[in-house]
Protein backbone atom coordinates (compact mmCIF):
# COMPACT_ATOMS: atom_id res chain seq x y z
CA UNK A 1 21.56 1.40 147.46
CA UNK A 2 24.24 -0.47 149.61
CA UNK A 3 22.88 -1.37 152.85
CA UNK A 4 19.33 -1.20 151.75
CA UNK A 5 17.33 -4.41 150.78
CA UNK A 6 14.03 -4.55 148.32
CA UNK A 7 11.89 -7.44 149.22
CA UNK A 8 12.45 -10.28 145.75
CA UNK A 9 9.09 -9.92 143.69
CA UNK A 10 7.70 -13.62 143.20
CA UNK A 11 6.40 -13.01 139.72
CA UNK A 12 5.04 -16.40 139.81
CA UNK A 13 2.29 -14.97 141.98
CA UNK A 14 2.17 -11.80 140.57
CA UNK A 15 0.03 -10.72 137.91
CA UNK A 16 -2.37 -7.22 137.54
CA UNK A 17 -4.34 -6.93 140.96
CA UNK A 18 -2.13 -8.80 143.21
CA UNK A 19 2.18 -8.30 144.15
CA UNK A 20 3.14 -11.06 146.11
CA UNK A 21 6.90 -10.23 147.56
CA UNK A 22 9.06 -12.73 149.24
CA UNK A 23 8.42 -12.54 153.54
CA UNK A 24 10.96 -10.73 155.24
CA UNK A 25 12.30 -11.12 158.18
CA UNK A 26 13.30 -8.01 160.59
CA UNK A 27 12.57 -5.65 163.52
CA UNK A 28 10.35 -2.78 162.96
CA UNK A 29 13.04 0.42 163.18
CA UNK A 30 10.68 2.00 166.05
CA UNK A 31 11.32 -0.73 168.29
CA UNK A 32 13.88 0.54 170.00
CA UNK A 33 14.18 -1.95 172.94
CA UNK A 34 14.01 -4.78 170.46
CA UNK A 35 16.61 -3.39 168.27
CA UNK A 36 19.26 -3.25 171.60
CA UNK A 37 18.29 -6.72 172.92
CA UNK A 38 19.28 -8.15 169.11
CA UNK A 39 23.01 -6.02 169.62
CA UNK A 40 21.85 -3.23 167.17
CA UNK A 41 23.60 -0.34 167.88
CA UNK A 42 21.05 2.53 167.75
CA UNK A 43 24.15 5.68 166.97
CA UNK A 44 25.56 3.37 164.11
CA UNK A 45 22.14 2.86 162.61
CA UNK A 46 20.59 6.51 162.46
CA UNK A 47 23.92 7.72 160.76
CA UNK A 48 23.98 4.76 157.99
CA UNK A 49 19.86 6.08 157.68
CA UNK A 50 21.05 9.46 157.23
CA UNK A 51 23.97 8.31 154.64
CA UNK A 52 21.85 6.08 152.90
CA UNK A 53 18.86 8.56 152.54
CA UNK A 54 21.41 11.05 151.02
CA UNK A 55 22.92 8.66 149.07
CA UNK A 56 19.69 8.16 147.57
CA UNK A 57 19.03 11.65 147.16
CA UNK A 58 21.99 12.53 145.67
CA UNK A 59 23.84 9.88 143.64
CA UNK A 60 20.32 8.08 142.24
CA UNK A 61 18.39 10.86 142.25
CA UNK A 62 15.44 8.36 143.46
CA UNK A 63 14.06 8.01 146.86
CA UNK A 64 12.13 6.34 149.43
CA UNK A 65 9.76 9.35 150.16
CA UNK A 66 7.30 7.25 152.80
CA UNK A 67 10.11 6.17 155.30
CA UNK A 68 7.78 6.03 158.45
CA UNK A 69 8.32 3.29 161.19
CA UNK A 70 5.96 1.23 159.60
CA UNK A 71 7.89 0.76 156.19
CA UNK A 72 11.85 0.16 157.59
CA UNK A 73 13.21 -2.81 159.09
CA UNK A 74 16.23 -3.63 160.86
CA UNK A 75 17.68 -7.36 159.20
CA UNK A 76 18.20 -9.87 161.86
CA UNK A 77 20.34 -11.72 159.94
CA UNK A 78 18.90 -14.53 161.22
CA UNK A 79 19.59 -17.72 159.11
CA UNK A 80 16.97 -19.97 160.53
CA UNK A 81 13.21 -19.64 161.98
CA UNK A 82 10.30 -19.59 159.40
CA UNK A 83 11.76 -17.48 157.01
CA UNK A 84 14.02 -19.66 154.70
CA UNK A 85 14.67 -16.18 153.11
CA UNK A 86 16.19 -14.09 155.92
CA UNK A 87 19.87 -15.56 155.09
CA UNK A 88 19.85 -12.78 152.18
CA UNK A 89 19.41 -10.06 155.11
CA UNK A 90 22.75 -9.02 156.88
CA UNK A 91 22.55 -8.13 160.19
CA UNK A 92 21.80 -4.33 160.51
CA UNK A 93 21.06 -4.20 156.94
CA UNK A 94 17.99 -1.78 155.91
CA UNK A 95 14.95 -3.67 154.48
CA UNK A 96 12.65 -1.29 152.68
CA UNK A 97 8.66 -1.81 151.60
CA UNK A 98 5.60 -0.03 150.53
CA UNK A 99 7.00 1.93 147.48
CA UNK A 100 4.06 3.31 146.69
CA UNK A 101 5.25 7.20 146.91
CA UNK A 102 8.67 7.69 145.59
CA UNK A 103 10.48 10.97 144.51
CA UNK A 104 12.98 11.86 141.94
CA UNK A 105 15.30 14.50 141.49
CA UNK A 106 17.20 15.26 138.42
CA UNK A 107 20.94 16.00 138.04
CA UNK A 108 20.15 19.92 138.01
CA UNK A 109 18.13 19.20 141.30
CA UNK A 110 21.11 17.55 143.12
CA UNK A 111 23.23 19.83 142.21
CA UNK A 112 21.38 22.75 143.72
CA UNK A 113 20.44 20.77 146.69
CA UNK A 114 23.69 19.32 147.89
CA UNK A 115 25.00 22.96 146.92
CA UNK A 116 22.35 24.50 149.61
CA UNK A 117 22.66 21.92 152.12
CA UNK A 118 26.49 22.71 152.04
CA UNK A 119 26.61 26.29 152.31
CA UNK A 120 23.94 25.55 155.33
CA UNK A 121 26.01 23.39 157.11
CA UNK A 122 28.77 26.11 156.45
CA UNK A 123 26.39 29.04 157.37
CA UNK A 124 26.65 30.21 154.58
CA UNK A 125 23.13 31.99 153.91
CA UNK A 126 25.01 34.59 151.32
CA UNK A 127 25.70 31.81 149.17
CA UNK A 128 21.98 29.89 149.89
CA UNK A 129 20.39 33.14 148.62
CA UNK A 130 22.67 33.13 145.66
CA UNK A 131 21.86 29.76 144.88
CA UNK A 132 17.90 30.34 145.01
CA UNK A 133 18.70 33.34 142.58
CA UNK A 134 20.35 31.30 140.00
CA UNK A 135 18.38 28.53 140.08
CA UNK A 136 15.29 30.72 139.27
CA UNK A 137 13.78 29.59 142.29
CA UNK A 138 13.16 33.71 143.76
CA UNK A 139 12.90 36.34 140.96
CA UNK A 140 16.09 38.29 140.26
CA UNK A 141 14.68 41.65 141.27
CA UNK A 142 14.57 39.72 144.28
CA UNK A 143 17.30 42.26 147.48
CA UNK A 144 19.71 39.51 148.24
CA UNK A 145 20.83 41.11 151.63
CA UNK A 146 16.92 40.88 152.67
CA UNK A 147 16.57 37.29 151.24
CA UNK A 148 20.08 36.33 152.93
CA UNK A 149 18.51 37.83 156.55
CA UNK A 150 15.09 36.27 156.62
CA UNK A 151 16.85 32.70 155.93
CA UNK A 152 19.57 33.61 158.71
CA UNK A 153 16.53 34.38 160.78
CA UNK A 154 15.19 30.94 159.96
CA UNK A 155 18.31 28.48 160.31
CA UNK A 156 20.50 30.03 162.42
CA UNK A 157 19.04 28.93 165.86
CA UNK A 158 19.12 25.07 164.54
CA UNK A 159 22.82 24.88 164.63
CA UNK A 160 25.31 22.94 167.37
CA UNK A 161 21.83 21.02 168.53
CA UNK A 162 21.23 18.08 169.07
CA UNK A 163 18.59 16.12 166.90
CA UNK A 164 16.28 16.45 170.23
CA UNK A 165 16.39 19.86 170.60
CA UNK A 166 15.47 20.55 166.76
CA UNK A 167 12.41 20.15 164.97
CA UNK A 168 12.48 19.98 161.37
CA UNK A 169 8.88 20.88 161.08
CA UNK A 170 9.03 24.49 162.91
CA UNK A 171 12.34 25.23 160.45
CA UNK A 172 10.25 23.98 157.18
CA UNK A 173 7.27 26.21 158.22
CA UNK A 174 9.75 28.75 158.93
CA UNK A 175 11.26 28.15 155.49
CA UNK A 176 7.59 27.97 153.77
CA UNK A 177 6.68 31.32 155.40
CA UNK A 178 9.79 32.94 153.86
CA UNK A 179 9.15 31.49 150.18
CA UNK A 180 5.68 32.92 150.34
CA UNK A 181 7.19 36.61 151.36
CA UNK A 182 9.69 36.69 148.48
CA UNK A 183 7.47 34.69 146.24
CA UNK A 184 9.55 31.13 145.54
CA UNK A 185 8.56 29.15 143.90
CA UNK A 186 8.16 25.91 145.75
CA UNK A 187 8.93 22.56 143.41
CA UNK A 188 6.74 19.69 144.33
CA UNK A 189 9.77 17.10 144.18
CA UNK A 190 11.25 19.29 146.84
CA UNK A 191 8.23 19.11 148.86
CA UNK A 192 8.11 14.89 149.07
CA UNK A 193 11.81 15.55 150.02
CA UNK A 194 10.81 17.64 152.79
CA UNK A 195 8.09 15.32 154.18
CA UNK A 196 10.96 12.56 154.03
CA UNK A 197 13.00 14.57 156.19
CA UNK A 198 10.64 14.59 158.70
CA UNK A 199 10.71 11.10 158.86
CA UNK A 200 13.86 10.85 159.32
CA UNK A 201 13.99 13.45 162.08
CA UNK A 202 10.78 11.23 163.56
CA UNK A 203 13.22 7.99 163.02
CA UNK A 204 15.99 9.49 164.86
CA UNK A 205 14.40 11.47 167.39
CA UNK A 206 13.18 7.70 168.50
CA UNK A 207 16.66 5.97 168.07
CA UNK A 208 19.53 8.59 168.98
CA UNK A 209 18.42 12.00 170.28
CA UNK A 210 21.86 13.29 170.16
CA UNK A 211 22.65 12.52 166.78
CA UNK A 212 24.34 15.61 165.34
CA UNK A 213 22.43 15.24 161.93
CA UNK A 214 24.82 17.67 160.14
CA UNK A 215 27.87 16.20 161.16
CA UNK A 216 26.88 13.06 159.67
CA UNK A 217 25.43 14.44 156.44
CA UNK A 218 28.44 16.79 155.57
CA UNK A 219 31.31 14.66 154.40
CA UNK A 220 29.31 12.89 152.17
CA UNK A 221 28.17 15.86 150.43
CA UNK A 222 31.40 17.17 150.83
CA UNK A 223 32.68 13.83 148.46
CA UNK A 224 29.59 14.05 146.17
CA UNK A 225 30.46 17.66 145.04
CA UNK A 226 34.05 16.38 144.95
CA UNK A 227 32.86 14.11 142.21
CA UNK A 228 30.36 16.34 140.58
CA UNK A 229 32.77 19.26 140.00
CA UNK A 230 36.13 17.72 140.22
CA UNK A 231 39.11 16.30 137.68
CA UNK A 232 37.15 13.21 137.45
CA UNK A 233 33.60 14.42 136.74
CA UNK A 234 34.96 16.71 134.02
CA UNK A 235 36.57 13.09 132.44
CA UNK A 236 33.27 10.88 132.96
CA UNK A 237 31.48 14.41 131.47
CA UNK A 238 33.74 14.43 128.17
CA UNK A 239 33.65 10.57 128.07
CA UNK A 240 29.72 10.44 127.42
């Protein structure tokens, strides 16, 4: 993913029991202070965490799903100092570890996710109960105008907020409390997605406050269905 660094395996010191990785060099993402003393701006960085979480999402379908302070870094791009490596690192870049829990969504999956998230941000809730329908998700005996209501009931207060004044969790319980009344079933690689989100809200909540997390989020979901559904996706489609 652009903007987001792996640590280099050293497979000379590698073998069954032990991964060795090279030694990084950054600022733990938390550190908010830190991050402002090196020049980091803190607005710039929770929107390119929110484009390059979605862009993980939704064009390789494989994600990060333990992003707590712990495992992001904030490059220096520091070319000297003990780490010989760190000249890799651009300043601002993302450096990633721990990959020990990652999620994976297939092309059906992304489809019906950046489809929901769209007609969310569009308040939509018509076309999110729709969606659920289709998908198989809810049963299709399932009253649309009821389903359509108790997610209105859910979402609705979250919009024109700032990140500070949402929280995530309340909106997934919220969301969890629904799919048990109408019986959804609830995919577990939508559930690590979930918890991911809540690290992000965690991340940003600590950097920006006032990030407006939709506003960010939209236009490139707006350009991935572009690509999914338009002239050229029928092409690349027909090509393979």
């Amino acid at each position: 993913v652009e903007g987001v660094r792996v640590p280099e395996v050293m497979w000379d010191y590698t073998h069954t029991e032990v991964l060795t990785t090279e030694r990084i060099s950054g600022t733990p993402i938390d550190e908010k202070a830190k991050l402002e003393a090196a020049g980091h701006d803190c607005l710039k960085l929770c929107e390119r965490a929110a484009t390059q979480f979605f862009r993980m999402v939704f064009t390789d379908g494989y994600f990060h799903a333990d992003m707590h302070p712990g495992n992001i870094f904030v490059a220096s791009g520091d070319q000297t100092g003990e780490n010989q490596q760190a000249h890799k690192y651009n300043k601002g870049q993302y450096i990633a570890v721990d990959f020990g829990i990652m999620g994976t969504l297939t092309k059906n999956d992304q489809r019906y996710l950046a489809e929901n998230f769209l007609a969310f941000f569009n308040h939509d809730y018509r076309r999110v109960a729709e969606l659920h329908i289709n998908s198989g998700w809810v049963g299709s005996d399932t009253r649309i105008e009821e389903f359509e209501a108790a997610i209105r009931t859910v979402c609705e207060p979250i919009f024109n907020k700032p990140l500070k004044e949402i929280s995530f969790a309340q909106v997934l319980i919220g969301l969890f409390n629904t799919a048990r009344e109408f019986d959804i079933e609830v995919q577990p690689q939508l559930v690590l997605l979930q918890k991911t989100l809540l690290n992000i809200e965690g991340l940003g909540r600590q950097l920006y406050p006032d990030l407006d997390l939709w506003l960010t989020a939209k236009p490139f979901l707006e350009n991935w269905m572009r690509d999914q559904i338009g002239p050229k996706a029928m092409f690349k489609q027909l090509k393979e």
